[in-house]
Every structure is written in structure tokens, then in C-alpha cells.
N, C-alpha and C. Protein backbone atom coordinates (compact mmCIF):
# COMPACT_ATOMS: atom_id res chain seq x y z
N UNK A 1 -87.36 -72.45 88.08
CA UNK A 1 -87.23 -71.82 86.78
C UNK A 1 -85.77 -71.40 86.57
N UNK A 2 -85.21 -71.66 85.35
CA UNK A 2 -83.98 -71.69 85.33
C UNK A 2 -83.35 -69.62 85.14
N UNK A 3 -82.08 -69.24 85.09
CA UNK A 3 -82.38 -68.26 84.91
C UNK A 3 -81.99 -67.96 82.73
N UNK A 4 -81.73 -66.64 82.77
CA UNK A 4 -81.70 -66.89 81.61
C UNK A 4 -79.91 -65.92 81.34
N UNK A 5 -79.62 -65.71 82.46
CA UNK A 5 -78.26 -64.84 82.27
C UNK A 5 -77.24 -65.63 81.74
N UNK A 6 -76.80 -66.84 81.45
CA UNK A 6 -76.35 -67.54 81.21
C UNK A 6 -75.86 -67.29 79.23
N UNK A 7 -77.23 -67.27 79.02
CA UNK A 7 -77.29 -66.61 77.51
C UNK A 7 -76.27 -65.24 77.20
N UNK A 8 -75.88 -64.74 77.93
CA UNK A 8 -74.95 -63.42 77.75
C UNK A 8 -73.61 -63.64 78.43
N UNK A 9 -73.48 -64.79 78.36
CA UNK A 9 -72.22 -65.08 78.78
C UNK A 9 -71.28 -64.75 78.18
N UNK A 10 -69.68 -64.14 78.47
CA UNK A 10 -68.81 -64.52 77.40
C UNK A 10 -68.20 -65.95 76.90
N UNK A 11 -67.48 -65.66 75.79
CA UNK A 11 -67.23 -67.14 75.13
C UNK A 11 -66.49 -67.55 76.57
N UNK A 12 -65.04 -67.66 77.04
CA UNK A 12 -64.73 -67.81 78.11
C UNK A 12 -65.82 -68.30 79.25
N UNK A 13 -66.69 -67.43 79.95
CA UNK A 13 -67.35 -67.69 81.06
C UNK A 13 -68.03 -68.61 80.81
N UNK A 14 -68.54 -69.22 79.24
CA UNK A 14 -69.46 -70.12 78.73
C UNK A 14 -68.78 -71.17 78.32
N UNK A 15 -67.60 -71.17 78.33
CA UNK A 15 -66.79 -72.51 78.62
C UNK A 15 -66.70 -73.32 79.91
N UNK A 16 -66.17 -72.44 80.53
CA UNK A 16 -66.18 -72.27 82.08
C UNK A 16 -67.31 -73.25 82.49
N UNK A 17 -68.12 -72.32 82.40
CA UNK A 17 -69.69 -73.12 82.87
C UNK A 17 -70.07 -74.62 81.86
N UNK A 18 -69.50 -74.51 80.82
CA UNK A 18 -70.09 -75.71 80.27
C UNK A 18 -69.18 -77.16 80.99
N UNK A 19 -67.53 -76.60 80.99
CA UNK A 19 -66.68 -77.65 81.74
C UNK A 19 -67.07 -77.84 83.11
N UNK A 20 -67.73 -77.25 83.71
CA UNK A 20 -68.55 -77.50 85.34
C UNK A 20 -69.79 -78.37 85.06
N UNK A 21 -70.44 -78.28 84.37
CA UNK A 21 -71.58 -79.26 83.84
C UNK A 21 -70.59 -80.33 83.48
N UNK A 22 -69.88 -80.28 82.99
CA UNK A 22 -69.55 -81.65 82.03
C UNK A 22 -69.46 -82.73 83.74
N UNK A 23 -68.29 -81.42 84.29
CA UNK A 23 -67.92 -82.39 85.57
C UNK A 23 -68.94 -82.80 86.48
N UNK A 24 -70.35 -82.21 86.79
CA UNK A 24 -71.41 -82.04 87.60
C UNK A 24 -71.94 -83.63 86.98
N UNK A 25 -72.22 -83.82 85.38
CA UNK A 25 -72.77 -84.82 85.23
C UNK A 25 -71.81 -86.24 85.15
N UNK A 26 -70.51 -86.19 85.50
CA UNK A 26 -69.63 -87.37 85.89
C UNK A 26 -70.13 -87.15 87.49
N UNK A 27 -69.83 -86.29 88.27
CA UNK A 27 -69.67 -86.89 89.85
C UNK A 27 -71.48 -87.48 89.86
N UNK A 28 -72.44 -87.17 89.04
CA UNK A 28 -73.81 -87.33 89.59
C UNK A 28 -73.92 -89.00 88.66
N UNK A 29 -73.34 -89.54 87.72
CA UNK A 29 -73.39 -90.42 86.90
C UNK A 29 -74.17 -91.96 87.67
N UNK A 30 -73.20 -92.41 89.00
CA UNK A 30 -73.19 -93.21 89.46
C UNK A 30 -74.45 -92.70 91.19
N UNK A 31 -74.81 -92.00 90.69
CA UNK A 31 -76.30 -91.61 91.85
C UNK A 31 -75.73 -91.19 92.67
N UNK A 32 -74.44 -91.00 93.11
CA UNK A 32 -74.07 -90.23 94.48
C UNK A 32 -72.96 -89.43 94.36
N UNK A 33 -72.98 -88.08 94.94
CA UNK A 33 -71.69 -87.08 94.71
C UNK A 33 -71.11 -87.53 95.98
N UNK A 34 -69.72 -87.79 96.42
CA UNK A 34 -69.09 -88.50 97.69
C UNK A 34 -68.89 -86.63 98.33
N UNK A 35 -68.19 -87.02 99.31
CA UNK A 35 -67.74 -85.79 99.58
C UNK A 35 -66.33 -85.47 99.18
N UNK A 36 -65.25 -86.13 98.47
CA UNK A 36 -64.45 -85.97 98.29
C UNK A 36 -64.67 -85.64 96.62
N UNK A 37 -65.92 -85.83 95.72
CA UNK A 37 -66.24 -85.44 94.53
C UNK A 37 -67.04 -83.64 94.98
N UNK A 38 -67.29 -83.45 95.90
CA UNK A 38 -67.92 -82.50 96.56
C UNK A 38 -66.68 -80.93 96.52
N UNK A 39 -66.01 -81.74 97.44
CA UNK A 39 -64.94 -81.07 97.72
C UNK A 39 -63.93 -80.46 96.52
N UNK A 40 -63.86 -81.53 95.67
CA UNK A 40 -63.37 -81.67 94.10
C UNK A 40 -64.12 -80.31 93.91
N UNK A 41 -64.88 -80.61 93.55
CA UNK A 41 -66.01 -79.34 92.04
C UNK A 41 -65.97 -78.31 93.13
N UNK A 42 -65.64 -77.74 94.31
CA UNK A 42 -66.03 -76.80 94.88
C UNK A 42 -64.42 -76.22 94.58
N UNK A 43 -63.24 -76.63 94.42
CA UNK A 43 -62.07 -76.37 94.35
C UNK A 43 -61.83 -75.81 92.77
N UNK A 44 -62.35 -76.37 91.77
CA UNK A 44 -62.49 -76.66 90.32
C UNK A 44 -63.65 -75.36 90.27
N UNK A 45 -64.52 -74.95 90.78
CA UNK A 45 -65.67 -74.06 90.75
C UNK A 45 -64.59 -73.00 90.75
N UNK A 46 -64.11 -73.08 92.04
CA UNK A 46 -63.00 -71.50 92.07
C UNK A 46 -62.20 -71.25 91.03
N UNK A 47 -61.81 -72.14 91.10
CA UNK A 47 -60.40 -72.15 89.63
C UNK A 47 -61.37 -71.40 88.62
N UNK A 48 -62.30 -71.67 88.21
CA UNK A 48 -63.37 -71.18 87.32
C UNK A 48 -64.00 -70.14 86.88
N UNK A 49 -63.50 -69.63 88.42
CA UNK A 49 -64.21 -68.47 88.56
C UNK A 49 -65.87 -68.14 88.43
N UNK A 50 -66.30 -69.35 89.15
CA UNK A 50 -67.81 -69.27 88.81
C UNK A 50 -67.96 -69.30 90.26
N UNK A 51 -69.17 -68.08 90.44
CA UNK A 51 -69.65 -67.75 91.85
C UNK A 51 -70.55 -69.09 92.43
N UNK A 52 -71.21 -69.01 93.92
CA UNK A 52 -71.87 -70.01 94.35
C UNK A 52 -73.45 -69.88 93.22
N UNK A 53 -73.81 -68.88 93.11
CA UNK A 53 -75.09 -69.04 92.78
C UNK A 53 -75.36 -69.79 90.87
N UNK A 54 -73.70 -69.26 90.54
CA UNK A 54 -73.53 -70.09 89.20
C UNK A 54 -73.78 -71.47 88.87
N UNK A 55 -72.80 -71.69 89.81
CA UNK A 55 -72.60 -73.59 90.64
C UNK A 55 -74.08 -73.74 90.91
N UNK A 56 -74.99 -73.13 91.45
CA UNK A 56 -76.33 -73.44 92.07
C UNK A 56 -77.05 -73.60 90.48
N UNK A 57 -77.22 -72.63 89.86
CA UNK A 57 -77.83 -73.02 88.55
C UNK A 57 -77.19 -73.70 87.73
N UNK A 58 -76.14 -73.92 87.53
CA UNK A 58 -75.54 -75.30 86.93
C UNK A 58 -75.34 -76.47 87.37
N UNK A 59 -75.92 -76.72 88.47
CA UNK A 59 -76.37 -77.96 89.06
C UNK A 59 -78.04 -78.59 89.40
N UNK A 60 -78.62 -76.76 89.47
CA UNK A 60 -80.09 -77.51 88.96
C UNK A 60 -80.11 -77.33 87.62
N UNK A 61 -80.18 -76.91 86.56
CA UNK A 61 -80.45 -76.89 85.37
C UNK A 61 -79.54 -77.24 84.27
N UNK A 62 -78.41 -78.32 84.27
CA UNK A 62 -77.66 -78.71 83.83
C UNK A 62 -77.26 -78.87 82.18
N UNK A 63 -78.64 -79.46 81.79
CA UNK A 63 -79.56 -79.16 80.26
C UNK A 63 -79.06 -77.86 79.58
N UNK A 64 -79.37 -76.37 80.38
CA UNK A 64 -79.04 -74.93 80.31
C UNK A 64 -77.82 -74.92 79.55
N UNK A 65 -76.82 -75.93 79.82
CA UNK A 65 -75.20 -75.52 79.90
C UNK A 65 -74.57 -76.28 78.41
N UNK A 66 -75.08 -76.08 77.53
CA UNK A 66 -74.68 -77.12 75.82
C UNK A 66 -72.52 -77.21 76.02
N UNK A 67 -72.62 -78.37 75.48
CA UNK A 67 -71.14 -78.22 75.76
C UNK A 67 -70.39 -77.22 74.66
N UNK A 68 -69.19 -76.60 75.04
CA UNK A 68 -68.62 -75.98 74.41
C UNK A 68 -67.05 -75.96 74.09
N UNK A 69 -66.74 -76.58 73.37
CA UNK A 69 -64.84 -76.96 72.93
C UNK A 69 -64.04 -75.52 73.61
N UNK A 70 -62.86 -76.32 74.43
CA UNK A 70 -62.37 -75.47 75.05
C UNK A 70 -61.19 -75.03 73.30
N UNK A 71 -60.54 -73.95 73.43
CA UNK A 71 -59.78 -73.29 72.75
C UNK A 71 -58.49 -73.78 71.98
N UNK A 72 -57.82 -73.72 73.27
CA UNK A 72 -56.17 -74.09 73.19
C UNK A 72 -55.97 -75.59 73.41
N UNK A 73 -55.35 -76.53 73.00
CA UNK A 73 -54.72 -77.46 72.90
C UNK A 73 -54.38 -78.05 74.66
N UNK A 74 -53.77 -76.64 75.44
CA UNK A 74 -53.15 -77.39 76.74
C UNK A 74 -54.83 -77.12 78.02
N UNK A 75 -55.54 -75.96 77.69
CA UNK A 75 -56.95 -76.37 77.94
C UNK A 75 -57.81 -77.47 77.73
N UNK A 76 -57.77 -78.07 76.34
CA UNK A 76 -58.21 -79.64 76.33
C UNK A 76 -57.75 -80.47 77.42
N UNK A 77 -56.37 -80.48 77.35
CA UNK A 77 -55.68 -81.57 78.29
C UNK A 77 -55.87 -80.98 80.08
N UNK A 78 -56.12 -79.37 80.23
CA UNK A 78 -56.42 -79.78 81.35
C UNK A 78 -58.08 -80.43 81.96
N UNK A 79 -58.36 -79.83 80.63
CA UNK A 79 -60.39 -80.43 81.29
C UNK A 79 -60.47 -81.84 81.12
N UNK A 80 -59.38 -82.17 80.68
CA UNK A 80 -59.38 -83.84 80.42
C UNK A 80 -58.79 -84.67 81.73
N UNK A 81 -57.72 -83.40 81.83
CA UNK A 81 -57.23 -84.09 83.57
C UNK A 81 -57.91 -84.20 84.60
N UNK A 82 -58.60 -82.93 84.52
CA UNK A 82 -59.81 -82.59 85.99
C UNK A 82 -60.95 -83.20 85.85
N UNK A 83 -61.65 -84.24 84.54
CA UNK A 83 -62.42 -85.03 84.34
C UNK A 83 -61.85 -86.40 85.33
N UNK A 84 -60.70 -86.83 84.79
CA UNK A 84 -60.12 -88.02 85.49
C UNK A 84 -59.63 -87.84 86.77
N UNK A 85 -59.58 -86.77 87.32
CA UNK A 85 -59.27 -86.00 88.52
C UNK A 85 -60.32 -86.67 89.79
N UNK A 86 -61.77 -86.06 88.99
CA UNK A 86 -62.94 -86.58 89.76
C UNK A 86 -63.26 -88.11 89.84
N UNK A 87 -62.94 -88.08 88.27
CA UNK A 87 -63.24 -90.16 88.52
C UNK A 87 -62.47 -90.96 89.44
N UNK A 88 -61.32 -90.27 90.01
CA UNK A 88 -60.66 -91.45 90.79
C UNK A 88 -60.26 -90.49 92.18
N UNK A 89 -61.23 -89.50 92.65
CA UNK A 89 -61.10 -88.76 93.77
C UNK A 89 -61.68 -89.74 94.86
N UNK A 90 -62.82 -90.38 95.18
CA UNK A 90 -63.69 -90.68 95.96
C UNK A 90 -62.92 -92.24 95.80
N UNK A 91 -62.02 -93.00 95.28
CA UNK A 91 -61.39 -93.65 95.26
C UNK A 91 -62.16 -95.65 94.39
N UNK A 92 -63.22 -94.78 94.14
CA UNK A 92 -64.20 -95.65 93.51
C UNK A 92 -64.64 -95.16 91.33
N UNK A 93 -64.57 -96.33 90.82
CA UNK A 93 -64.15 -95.77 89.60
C UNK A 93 -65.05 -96.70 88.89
N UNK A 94 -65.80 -96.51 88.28
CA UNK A 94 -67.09 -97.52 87.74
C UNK A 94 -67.17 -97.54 86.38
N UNK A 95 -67.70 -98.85 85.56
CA UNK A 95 -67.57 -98.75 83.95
C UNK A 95 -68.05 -97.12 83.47
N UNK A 96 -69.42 -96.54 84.38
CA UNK A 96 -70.06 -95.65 83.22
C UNK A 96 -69.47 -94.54 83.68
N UNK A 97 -68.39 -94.38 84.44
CA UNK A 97 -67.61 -93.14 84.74
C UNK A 97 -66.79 -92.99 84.24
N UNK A 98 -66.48 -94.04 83.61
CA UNK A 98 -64.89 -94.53 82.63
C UNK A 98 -65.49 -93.99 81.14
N UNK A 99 -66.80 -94.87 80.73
CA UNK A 99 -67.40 -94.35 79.55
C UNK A 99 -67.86 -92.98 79.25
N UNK A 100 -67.88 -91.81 80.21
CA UNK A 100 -68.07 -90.86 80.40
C UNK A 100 -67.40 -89.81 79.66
N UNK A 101 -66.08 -90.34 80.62
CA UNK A 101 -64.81 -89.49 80.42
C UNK A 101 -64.61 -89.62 79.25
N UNK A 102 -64.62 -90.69 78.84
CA UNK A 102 -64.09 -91.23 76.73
C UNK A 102 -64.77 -90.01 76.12
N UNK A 103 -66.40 -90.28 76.74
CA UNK A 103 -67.06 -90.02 75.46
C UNK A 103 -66.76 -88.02 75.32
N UNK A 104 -67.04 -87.86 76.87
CA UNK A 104 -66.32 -85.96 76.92
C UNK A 104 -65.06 -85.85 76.29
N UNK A 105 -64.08 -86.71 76.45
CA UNK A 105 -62.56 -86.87 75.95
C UNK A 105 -62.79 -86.54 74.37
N UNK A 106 -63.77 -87.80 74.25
CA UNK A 106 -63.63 -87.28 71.97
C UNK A 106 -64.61 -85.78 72.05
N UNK A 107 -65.23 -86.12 72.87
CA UNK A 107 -65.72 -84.03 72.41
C UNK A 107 -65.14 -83.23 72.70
N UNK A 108 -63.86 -83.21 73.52
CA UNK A 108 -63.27 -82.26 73.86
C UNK A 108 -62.12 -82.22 72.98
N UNK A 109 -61.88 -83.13 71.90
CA UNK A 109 -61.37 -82.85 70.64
C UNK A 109 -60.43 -84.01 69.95
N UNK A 110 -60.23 -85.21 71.27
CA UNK A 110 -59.23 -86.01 71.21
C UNK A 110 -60.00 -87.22 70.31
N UNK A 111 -59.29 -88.00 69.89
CA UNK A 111 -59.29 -89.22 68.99
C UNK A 111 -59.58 -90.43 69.87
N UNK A 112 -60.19 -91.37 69.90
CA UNK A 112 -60.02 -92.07 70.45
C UNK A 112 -58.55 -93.30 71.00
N UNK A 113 -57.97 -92.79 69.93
CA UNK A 113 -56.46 -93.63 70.30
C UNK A 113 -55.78 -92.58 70.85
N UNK A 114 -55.83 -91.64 71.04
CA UNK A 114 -55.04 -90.12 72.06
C UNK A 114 -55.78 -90.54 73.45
N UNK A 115 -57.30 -90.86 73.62
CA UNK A 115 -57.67 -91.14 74.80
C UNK A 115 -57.09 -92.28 74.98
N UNK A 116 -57.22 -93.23 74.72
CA UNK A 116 -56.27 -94.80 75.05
C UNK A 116 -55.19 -94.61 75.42
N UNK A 117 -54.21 -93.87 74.75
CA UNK A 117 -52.47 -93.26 75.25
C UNK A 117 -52.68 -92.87 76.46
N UNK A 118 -53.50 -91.32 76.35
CA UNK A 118 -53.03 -90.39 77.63
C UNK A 118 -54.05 -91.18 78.87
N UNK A 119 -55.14 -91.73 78.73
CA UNK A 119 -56.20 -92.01 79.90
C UNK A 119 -55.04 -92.73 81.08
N UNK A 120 -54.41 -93.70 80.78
CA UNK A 120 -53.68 -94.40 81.81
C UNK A 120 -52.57 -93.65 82.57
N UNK A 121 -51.96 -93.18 81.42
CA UNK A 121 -50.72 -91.89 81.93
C UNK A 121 -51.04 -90.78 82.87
N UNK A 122 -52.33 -90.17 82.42
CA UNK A 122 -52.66 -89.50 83.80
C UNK A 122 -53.53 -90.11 84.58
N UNK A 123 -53.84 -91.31 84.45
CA UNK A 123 -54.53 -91.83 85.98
C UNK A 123 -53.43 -92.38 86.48
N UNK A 124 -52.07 -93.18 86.08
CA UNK A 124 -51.35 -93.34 87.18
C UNK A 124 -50.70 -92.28 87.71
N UNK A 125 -50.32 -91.26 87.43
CA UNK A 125 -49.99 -89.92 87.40
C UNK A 125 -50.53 -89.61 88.77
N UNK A 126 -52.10 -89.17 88.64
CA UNK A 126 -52.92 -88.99 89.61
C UNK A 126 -52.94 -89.50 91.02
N UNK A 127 -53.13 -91.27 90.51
CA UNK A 127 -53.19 -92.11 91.55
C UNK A 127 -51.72 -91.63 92.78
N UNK A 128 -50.88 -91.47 91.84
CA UNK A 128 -49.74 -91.49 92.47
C UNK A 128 -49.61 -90.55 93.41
N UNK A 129 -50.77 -88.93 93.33
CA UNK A 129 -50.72 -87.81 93.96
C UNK A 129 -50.19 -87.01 93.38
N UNK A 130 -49.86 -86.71 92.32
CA UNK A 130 -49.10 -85.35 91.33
C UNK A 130 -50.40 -84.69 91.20
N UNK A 131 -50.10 -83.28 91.52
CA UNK A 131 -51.06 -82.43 90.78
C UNK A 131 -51.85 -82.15 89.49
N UNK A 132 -52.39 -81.77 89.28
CA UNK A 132 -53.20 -81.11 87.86
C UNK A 132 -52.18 -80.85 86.79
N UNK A 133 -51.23 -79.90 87.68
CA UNK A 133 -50.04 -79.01 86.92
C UNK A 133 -49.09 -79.85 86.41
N UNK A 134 -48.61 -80.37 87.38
CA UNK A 134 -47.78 -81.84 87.12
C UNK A 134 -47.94 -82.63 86.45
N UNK A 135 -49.03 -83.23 86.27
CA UNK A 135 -49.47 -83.80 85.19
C UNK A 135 -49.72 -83.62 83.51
N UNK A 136 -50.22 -81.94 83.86
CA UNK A 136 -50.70 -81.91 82.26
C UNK A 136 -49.21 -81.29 81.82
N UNK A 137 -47.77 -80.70 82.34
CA UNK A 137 -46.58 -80.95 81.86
C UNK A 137 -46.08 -82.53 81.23
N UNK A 138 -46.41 -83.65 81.49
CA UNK A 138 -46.08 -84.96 81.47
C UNK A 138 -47.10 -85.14 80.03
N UNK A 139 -47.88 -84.52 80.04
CA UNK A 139 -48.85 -85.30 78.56
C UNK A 139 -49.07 -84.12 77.69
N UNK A 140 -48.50 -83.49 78.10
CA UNK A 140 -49.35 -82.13 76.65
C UNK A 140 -48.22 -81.97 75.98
């Protein structure tokens, strides 16, 4: 049974939690969380500031978590980074993980020709080993 505290969230904490779902349902997309997608969302959880038992109900009850547009402009671009972050952590990158990211990308506010620009820029970015930080200086 899911809980229901979630509902009294602040706007903030209910972002929070909705960008942990978003990411929960990319690493689960392709039927297996690796451990390096593991390791990912447990690093990304902190940043978040969402406790273990948060992470626990936003991973069973995922449904619970409606998405919610992050705020600021350089917040888009980072939930957009830490989306593509996970897709190419475990070093395996699949059509419907790719289609994923797009489709969170236009809900998270971008155009589809802004995703076409920036998607490559920060995956070679990434690939290359630059940080989060590093990166979203280079595209925002």
C-alpha cells in the first residue's frame, strides 16, 4: 500500500521526487537496473535530498509520483543531463532509452530541435568523463 505523505509535499520536494521517478523509470526501461545505474540513482537520490525510505516508495509506487516541470531554465538542463547521465552509465544505450530521454526532454520544457542540438553535446561531453557541472556550463 502506497503511502500517502507524498501528497504534502513541498513544490520543491515534489519535484525532487518526481525527477527520481522520471530517472527510476529510464534505468528500469530496458528490464534491468545494472549496478552502475544503481550506483547512479543512489548518488542522484542524495543530491535530492530524498531519504532511503523515499527512494523505497518511489520505486515501488512510481504511478504515485505525476511529473512535475522543474522551475529555472539551468534546472531543466540539469535533469536533462542526469537523464543522459544514466543512459550511458552502464555503458549500454538502447533505442527505448534514447526515446525516453526525448520524450522527458520535451516535458521538461525543451523543443524537439533544442533536444537534437544539446542530446549529442552532452553525451559526448559525458562519454568523455566531464562532470554534471561541467557539462551543464557548456550547454546552458
Amino acid at each position: 500500500m502506497s503511502s500517502l505523505s507524498h501528497f504534502f509535499d513541498s513544490g520543491e520536494q515534489a519535484r525532487q521526487k518526481s525527477h527520481f521517478r522520471n530517472l527510476i523509470m529510464l534505468a528500469r526501461i530496458d528490464g534491468n537496473v545494472s549496478f552502475a545505474e544503481n550506483q547512479l540513482l543512489k548518488k542522484i537520490a542524495t543530491k535530492l535530498s530524498l531519504t532511503e525510505e523515499q527512494v523505497t516508495e518511489i520505486c515501488e509506487n512510481p504511478d504515485d509520483y505525476p511529473f512535475i516541470p522543474p522551475v529555472t531554465r539551468e534546472e531543466r538542463y540539469e535533469r536533462f543531463i542526469q537523464l543522459i547521465q544514466l543512459l550511458v552509465v552502464d555503458g549500454n544505450m538502447d533505442a527505448n532509452e534514447t526515446k525516453l530521454v526525448r520524450r522527458l526532454g520535451v516535458e521538461l520544457g525543451f523543443t524537439p530541435e533544442r533536444i537534437d542540438e544539446k542530446f549529442p553535446i552532452i553525451l559526448e561531453h559525458l562519454r568523455k568523463g566531464m562532470d554534471r557541472e561541467e557539462v551543464l556550463k557548456i550547454v546552458i
